[in-house]
C-alpha atoms as a PDB file:
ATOM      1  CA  UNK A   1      50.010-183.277  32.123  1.00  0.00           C
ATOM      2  CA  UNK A   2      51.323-183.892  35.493  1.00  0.00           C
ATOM      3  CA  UNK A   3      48.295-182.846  37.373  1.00  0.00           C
ATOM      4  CA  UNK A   4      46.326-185.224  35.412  1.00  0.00           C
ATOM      5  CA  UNK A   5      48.968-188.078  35.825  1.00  0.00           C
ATOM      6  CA  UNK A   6      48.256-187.543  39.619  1.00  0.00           C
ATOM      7  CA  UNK A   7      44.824-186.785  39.043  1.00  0.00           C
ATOM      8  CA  UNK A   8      44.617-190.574  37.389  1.00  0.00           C
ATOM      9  CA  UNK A   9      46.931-192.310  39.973  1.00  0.00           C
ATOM     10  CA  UNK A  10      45.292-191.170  43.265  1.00  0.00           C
ATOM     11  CA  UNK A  11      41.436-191.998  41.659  1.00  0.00           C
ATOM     12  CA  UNK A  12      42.984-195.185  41.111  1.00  0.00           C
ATOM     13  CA  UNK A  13      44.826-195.492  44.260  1.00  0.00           C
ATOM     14  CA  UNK A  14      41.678-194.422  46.072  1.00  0.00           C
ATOM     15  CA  UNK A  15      39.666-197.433  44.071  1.00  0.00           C
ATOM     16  CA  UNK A  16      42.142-199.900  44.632  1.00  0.00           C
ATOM     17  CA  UNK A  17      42.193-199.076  49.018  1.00  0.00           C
ATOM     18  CA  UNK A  18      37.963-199.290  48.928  1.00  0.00           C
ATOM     19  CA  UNK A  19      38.799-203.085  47.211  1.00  0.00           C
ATOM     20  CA  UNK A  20      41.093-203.942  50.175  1.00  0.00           C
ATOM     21  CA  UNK A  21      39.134-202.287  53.021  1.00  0.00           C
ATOM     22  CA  UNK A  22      35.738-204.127  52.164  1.00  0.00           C
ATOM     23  CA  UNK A  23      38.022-207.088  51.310  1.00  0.00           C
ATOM     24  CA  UNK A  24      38.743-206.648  55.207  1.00  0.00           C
ATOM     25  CA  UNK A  25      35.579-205.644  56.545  1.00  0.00           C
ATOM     26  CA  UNK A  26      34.007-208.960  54.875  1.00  0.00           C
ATOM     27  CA  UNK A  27      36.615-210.719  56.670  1.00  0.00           C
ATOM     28  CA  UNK A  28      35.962-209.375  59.901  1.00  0.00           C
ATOM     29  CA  UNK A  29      32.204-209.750  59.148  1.00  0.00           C
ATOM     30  CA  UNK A  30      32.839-213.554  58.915  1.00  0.00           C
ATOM     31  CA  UNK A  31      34.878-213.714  61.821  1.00  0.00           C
ATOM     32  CA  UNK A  32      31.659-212.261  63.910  1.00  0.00           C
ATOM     33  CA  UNK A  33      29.578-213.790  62.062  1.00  0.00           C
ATOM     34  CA  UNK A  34      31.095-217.396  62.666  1.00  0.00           C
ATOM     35  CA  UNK A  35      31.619-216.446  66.709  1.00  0.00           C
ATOM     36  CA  UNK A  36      28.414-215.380  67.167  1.00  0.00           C
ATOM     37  CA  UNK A  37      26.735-218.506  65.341  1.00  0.00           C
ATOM     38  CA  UNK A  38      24.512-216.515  63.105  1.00  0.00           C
ATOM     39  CA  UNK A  39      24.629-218.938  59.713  1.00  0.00           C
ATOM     40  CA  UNK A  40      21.736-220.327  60.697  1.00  0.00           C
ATOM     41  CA  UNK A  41      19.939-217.287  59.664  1.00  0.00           C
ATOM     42  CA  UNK A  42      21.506-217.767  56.545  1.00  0.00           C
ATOM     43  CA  UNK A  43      19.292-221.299  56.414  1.00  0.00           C
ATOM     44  CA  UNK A  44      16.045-219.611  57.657  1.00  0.00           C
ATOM     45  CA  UNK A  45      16.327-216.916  54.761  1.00  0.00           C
ATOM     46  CA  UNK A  46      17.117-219.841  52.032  1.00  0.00           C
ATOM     47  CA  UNK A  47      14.089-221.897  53.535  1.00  0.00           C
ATOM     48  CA  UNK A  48      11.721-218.739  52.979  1.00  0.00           C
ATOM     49  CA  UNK A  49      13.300-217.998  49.333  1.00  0.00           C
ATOM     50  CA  UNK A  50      12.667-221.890  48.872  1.00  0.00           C
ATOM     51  CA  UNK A  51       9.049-221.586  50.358  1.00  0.00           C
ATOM     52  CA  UNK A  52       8.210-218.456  47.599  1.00  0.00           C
ATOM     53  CA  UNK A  53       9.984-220.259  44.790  1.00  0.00           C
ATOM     54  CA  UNK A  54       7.383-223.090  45.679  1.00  0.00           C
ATOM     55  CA  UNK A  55       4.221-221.101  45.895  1.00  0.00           C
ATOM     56  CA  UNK A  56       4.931-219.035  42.937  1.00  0.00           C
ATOM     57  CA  UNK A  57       5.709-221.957  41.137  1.00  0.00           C
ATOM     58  CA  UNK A  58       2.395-223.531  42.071  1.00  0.00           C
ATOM     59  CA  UNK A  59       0.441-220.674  41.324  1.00  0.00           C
ATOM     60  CA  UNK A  60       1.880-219.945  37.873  1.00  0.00           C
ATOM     61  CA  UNK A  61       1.761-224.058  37.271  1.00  0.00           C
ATOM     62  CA  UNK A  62       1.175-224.491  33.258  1.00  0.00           C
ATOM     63  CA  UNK A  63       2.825-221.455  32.443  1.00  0.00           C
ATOM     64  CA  UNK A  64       5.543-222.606  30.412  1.00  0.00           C
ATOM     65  CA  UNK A  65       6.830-219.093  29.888  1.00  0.00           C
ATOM     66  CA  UNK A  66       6.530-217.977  33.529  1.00  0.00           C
ATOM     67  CA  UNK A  67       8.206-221.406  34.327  1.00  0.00           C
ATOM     68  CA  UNK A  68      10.887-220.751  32.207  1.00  0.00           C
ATOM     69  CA  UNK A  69      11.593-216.834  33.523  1.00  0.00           C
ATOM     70  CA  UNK A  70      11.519-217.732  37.427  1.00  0.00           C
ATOM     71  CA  UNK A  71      13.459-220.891  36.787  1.00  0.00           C
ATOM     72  CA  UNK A  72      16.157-218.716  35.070  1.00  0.00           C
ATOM     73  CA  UNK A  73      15.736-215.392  37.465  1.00  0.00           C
ATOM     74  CA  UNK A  74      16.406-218.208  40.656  1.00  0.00           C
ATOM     75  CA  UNK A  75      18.832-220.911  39.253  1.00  0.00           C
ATOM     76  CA  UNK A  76      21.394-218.156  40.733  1.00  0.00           C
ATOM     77  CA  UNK A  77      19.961-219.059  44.576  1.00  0.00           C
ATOM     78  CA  UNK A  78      19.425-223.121  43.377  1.00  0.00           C
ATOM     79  CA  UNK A  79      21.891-226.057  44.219  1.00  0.00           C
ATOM     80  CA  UNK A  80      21.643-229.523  42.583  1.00  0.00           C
ATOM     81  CA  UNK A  81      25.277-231.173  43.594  1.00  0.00           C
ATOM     82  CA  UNK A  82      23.898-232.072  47.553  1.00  0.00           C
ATOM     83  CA  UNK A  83      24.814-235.393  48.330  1.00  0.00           C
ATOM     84  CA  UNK A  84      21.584-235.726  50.094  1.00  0.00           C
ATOM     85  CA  UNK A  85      19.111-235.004  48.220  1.00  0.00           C
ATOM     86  CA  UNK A  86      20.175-237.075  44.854  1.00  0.00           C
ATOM     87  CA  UNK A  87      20.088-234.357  42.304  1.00  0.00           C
ATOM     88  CA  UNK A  88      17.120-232.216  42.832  1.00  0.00           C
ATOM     89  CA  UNK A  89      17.301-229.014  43.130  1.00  0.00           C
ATOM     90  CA  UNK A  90      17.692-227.042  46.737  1.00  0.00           C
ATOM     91  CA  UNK A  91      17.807-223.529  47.735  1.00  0.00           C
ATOM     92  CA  UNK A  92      21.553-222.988  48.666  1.00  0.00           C
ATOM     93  CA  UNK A  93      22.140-220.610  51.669  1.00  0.00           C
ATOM     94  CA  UNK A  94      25.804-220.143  50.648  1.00  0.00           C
ATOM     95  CA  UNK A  95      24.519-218.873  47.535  1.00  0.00           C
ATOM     96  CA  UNK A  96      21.951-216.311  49.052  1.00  0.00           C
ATOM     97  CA  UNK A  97      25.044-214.913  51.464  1.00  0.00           C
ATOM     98  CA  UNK A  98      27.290-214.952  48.990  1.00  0.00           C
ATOM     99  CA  UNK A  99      24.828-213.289  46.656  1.00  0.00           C
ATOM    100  CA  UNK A 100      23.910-210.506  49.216  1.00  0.00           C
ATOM    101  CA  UNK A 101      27.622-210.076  50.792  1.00  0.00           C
ATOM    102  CA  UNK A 102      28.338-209.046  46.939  1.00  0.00           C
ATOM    103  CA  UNK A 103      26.033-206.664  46.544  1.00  0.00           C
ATOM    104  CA  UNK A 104      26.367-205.220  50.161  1.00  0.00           C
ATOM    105  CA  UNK A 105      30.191-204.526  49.408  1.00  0.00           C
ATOM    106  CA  UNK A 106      29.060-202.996  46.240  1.00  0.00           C
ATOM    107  CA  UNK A 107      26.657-200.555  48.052  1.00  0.00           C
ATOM    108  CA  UNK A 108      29.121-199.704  50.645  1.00  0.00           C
ATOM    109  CA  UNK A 109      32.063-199.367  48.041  1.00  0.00           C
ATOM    110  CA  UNK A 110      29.990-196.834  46.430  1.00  0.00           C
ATOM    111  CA  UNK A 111      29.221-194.840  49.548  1.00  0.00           C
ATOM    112  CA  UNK A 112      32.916-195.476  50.436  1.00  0.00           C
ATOM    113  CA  UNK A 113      33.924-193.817  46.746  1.00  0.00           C
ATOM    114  CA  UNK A 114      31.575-191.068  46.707  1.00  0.00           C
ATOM    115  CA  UNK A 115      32.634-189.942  50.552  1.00  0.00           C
ATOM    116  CA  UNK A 116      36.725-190.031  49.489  1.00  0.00           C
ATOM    117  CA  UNK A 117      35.736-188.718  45.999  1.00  0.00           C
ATOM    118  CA  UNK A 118      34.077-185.802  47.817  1.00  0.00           C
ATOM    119  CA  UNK A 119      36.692-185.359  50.678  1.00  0.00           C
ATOM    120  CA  UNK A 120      39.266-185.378  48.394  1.00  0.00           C
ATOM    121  CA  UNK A 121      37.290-183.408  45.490  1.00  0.00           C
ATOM    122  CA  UNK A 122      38.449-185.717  42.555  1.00  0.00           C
ATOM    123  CA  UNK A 123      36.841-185.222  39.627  1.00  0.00           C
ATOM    124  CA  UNK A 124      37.959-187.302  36.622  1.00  0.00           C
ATOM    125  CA  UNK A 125      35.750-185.991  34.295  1.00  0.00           C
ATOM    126  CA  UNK A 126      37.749-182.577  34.833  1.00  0.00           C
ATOM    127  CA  UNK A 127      39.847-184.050  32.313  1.00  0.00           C
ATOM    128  CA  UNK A 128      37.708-184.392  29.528  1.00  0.00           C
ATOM    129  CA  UNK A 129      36.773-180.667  30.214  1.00  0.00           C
ATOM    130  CA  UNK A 130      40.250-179.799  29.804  1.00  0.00           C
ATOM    131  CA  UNK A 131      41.377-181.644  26.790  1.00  0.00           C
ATOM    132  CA  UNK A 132      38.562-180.765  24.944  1.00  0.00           C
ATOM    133  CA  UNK A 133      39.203-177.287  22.960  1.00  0.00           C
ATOM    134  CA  UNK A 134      36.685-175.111  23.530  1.00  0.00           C
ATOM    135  CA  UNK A 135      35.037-174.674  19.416  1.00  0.00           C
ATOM    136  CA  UNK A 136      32.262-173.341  18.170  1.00  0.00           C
ATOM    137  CA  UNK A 137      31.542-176.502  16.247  1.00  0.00           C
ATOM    138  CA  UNK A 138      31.074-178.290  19.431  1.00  0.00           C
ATOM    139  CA  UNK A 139      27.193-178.411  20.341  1.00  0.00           C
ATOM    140  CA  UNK A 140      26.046-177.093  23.549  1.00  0.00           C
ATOM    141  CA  UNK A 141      24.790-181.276  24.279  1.00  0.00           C
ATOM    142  CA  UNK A 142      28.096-182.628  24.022  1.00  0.00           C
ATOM    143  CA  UNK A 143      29.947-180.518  26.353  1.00  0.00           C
ATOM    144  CA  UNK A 144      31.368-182.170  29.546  1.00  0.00           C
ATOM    145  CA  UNK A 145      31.050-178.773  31.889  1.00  0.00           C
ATOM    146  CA  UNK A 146      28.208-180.140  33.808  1.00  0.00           C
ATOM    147  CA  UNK A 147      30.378-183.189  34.843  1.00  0.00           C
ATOM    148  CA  UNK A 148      33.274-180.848  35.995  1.00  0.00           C
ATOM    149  CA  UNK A 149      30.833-179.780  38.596  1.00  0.00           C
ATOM    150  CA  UNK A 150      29.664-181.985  41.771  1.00  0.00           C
ATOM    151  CA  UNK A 151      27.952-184.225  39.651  1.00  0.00           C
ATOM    152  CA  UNK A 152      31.352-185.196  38.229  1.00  0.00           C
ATOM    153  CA  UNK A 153      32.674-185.816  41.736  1.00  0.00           C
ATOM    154  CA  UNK A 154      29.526-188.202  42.406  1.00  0.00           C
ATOM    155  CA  UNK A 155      30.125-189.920  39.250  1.00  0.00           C
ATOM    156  CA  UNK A 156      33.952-190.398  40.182  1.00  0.00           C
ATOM    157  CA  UNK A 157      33.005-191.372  43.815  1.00  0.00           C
ATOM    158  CA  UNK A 158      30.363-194.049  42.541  1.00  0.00           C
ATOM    159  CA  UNK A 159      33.361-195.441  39.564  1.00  0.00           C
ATOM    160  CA  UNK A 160      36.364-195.433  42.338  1.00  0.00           C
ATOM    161  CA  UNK A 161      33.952-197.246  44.647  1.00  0.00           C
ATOM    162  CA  UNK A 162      32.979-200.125  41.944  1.00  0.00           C
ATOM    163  CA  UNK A 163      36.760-200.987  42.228  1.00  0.00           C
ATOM    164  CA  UNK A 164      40.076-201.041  40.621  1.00  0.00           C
ATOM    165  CA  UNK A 165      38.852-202.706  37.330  1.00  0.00           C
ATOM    166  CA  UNK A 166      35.666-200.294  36.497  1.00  0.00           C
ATOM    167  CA  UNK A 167      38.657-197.508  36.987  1.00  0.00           C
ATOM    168  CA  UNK A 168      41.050-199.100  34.988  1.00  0.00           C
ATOM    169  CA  UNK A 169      37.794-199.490  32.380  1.00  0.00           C
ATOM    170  CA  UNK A 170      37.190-195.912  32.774  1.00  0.00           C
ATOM    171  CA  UNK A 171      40.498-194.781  32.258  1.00  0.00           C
ATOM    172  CA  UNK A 172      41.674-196.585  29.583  1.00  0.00           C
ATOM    173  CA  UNK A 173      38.460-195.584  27.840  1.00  0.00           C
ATOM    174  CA  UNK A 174      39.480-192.149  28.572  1.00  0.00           C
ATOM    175  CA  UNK A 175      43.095-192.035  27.113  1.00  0.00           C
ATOM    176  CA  UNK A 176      41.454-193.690  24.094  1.00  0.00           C
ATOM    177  CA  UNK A 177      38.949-190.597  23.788  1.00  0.00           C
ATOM    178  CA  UNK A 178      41.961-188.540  23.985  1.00  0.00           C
ATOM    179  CA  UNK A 179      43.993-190.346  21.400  1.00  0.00           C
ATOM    180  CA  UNK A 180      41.098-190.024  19.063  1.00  0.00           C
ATOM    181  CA  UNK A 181      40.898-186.630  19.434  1.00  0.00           C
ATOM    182  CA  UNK A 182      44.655-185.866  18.996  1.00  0.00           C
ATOM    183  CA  UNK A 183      44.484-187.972  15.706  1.00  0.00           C
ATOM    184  CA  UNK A 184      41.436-186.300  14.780  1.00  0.00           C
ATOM    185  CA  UNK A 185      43.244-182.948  15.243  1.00  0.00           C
ATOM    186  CA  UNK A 186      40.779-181.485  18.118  1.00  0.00           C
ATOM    187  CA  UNK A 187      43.554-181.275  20.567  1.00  0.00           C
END
């Protein structure tokens, strides 16, 4: 039980330490970013996204339903609250950075999880494996042994690197498996 315990608390520990370093590598990608003057890029990149929106728009013009999708798929890059332009809608450059700096720490905290997860070979899935009685009832399908292998280290490295919360997810979902089991007398 104590191996697992520790098992639990450095997966989390690791998951929580990819949060903060991103949280400080997107800091110190602002910082360079704002000394070097490179938001304007940011504005070149929403003026292309803004010059697609427009041609797709006119090319697809009468198609209520392709209206409808694209206006829905972009209202995530679109701005209406601009003082100067009374209300109509503009592609927001603050939106496309903050868009792709979220998914850019996601890919990296992911590649950050899978690297510890393999360095330090935790495999949370090991768990499962070992509080599972080994029964003949149990079909060959829902065995956990090919997650106790590197897979399961992948897996771990790609949940530790989604952060703290996905861990906390993953975790809790696991000590309810377990409590189900116990009650159900498989344990």
């Amino acid at each position: 039980m104590e191996k697992a315990i520790v098992l639990l608390a450095s997966s989390l520990f690791l998951a929580l330490f990819i949060e903060r370093l991103i949280e400080m590598l997107k800091a110190l990608y602002d910082v360079v970013e704002t000394k070097r003057g490179r938001h304007a890029r940011w504005n070149d990149l929403a003026q292309k996204v803004a010059n697609q929106l427009y041609s797709r728009m006119t090319e697809n013009k009468g198609d209520n339903k392709f209206e409808d999708f694209h206006l829905k798929l972009v209202s995530q890059y679109l701005f209406s609250n601009h003082p100067h332009y009374q209300g109509s809608l503009v592609v927001s450059s603050d939106r496309i950075r903050t868009i792709f700096m979220k998914y850019l720490a996601k890919v990296v905290g992911v590649v950050l999880g899978v690297i510890f997860a393999c360095v330090t070979d935790i495999n949370v899935f090991v768990l499962v494996e070992q509080s599972t009685p080994r029964t003949e009832e149990l079909p060959q399908i829902l065995s956990t042994s090919w997650l106790t292998g590197g897979f399961g280290v992948f897996l771990t490295g790609v949940i530790m690197g989604l952060g703290s919360g996905p861990m906390h997810k993953f975790i809790v979902a696991l000590e309810r498996a377990r409590r189900k089991r116990k009650n159900t007398g498989l344990v």
